[in-house]
N, C-alpha and C. Protein backbone atom coordinates (compact mmCIF):
# COMPACT_ATOMS: atom_id res chain seq x y z
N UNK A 1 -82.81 39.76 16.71
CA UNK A 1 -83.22 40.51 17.88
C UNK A 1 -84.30 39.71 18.62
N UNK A 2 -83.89 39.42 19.64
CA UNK A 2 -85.17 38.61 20.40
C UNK A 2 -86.48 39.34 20.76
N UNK A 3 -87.37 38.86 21.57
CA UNK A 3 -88.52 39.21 21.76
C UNK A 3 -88.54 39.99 22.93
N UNK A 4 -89.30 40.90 23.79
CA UNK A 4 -89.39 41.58 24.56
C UNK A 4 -90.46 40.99 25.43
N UNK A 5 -90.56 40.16 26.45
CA UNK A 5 -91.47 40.04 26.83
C UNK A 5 -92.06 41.28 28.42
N UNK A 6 -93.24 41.08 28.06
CA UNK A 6 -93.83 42.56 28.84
C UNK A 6 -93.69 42.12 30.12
N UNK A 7 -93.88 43.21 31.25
CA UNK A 7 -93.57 42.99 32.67
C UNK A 7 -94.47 44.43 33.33
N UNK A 8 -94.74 44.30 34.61
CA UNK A 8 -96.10 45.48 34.61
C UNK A 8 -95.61 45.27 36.24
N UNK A 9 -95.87 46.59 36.90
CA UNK A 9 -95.54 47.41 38.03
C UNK A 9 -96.51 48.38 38.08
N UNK A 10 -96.81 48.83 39.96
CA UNK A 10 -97.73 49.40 40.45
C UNK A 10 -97.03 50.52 40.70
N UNK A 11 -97.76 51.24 40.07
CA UNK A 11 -97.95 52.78 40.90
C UNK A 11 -98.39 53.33 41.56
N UNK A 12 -98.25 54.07 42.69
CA UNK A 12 -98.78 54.71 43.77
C UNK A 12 -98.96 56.41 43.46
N UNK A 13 -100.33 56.79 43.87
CA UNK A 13 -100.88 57.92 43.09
C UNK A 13 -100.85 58.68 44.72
N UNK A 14 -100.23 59.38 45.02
CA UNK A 14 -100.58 60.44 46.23
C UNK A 14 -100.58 61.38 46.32
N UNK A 15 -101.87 62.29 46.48
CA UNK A 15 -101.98 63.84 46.14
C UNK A 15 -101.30 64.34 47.52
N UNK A 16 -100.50 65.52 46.79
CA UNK A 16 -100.16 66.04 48.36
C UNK A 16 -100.48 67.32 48.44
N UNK A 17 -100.11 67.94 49.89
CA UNK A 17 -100.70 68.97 50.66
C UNK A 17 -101.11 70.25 49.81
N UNK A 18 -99.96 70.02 48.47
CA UNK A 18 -100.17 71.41 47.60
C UNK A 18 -100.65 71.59 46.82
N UNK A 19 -101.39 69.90 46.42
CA UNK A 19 -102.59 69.60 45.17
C UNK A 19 -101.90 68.92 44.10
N UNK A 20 -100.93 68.76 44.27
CA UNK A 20 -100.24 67.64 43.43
C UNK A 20 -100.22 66.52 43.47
N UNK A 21 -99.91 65.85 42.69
CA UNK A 21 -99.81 64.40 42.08
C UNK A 21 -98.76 63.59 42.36
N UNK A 22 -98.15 62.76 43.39
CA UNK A 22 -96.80 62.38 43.43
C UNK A 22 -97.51 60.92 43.00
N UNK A 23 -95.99 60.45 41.59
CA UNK A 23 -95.93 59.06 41.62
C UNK A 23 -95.14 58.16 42.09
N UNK A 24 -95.15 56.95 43.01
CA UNK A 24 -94.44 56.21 43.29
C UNK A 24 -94.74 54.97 42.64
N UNK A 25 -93.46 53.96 42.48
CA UNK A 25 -93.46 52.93 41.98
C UNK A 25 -92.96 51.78 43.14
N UNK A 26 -93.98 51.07 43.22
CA UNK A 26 -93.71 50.06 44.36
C UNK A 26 -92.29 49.36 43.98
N UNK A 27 -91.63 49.20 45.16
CA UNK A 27 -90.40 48.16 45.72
C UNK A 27 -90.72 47.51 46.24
N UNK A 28 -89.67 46.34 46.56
CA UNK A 28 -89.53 45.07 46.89
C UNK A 28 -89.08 44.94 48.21
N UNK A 29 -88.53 44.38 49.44
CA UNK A 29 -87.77 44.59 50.50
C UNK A 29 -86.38 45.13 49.90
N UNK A 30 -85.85 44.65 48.86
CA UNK A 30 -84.45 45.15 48.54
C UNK A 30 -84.59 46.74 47.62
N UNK A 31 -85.40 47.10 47.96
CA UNK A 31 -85.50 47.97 47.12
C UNK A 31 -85.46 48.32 45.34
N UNK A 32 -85.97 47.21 44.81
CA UNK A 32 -85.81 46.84 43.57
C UNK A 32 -87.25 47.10 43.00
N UNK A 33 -87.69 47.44 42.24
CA UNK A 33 -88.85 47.47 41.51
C UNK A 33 -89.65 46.27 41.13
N UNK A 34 -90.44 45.99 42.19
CA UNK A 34 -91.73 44.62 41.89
C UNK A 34 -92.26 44.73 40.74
N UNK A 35 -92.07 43.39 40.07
CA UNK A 35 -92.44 43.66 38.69
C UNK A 35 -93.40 42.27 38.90
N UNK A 36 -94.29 42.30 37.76
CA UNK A 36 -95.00 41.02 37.78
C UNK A 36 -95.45 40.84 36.33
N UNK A 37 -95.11 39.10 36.03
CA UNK A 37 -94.73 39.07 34.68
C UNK A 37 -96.64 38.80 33.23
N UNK A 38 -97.66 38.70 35.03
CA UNK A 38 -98.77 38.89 34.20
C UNK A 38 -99.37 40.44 34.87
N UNK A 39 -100.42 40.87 33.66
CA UNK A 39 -100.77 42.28 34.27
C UNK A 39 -101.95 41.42 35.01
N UNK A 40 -102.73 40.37 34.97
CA UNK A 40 -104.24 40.21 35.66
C UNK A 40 -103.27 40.10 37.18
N UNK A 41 -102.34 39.54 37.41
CA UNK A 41 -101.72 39.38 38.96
C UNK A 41 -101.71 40.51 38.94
N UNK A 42 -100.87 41.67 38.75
CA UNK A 42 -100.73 42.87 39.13
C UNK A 42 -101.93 43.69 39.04
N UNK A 43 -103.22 43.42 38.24
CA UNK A 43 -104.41 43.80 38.39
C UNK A 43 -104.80 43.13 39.60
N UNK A 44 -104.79 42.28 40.59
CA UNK A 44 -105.40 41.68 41.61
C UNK A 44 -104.84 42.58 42.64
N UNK A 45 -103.46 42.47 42.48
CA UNK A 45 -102.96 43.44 44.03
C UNK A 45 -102.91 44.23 43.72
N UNK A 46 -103.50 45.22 42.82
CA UNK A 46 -103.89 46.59 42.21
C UNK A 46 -105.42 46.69 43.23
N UNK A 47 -106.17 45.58 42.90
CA UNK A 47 -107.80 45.85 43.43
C UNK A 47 -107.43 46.05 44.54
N UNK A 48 -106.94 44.53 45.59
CA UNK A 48 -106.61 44.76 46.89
C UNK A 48 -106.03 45.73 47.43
N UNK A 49 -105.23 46.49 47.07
CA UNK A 49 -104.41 47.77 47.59
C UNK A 49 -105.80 49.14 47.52
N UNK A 50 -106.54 49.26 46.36
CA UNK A 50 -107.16 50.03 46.27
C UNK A 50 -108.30 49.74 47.35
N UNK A 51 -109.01 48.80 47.61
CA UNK A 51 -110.18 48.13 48.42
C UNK A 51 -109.40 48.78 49.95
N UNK A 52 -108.66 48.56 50.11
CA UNK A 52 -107.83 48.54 51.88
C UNK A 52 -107.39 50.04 51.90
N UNK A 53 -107.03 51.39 50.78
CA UNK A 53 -106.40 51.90 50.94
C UNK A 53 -107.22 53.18 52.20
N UNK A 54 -106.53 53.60 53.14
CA UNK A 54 -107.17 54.16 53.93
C UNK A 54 -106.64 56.00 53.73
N UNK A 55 -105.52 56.41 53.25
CA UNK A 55 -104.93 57.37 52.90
C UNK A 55 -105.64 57.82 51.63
N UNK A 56 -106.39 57.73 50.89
CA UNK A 56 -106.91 58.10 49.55
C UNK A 56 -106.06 57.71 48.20
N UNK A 57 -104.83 57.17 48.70
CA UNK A 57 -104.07 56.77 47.58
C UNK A 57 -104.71 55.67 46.47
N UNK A 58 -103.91 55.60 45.46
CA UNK A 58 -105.08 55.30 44.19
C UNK A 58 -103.56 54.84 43.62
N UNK A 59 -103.75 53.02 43.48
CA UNK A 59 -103.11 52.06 43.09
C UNK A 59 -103.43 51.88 41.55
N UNK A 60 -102.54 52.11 40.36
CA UNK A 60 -102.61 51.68 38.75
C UNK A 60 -101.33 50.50 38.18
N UNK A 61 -101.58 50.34 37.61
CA UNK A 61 -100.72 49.32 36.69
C UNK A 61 -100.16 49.94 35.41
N UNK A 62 -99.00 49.32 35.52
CA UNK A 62 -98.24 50.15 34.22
C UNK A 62 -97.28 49.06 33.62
N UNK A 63 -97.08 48.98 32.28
CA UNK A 63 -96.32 48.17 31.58
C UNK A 63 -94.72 48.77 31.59
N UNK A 64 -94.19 47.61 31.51
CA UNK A 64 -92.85 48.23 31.80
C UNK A 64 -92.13 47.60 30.92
């Protein structure tokens, strides 16, 4: 059985109008799930997304 190597994707945290929690998982232009094969990269455009976000949304990292 081979090895699994890890892969990590952003989530998008947006409370909505009714006090809930919606999660989204960022895509790609093709609509494919951006994956990135270190978490510190996906920790960087984790910061940047959070630093710029003007909607209150709240950018995390998740192993996939």
């Amino acid at each position: 059985m081979g090895q699994h190597e890890k892969s990590f994707c952003i989530i998008k945290k947006m409370k909505l109008n009714n006090g809930k929690t919606q999660h989204v998982i960022l895509v790609d232009g093709s609509s494919e799930i951006r994956e990135w094969s270190s978490k510190d990269e996906a920790d960087k455009v984790v910061e940047l997304f959070n630093a710029n976000t003007d909607s209150g949304y709240e950018y995390v990292v998740r192993e996939i």
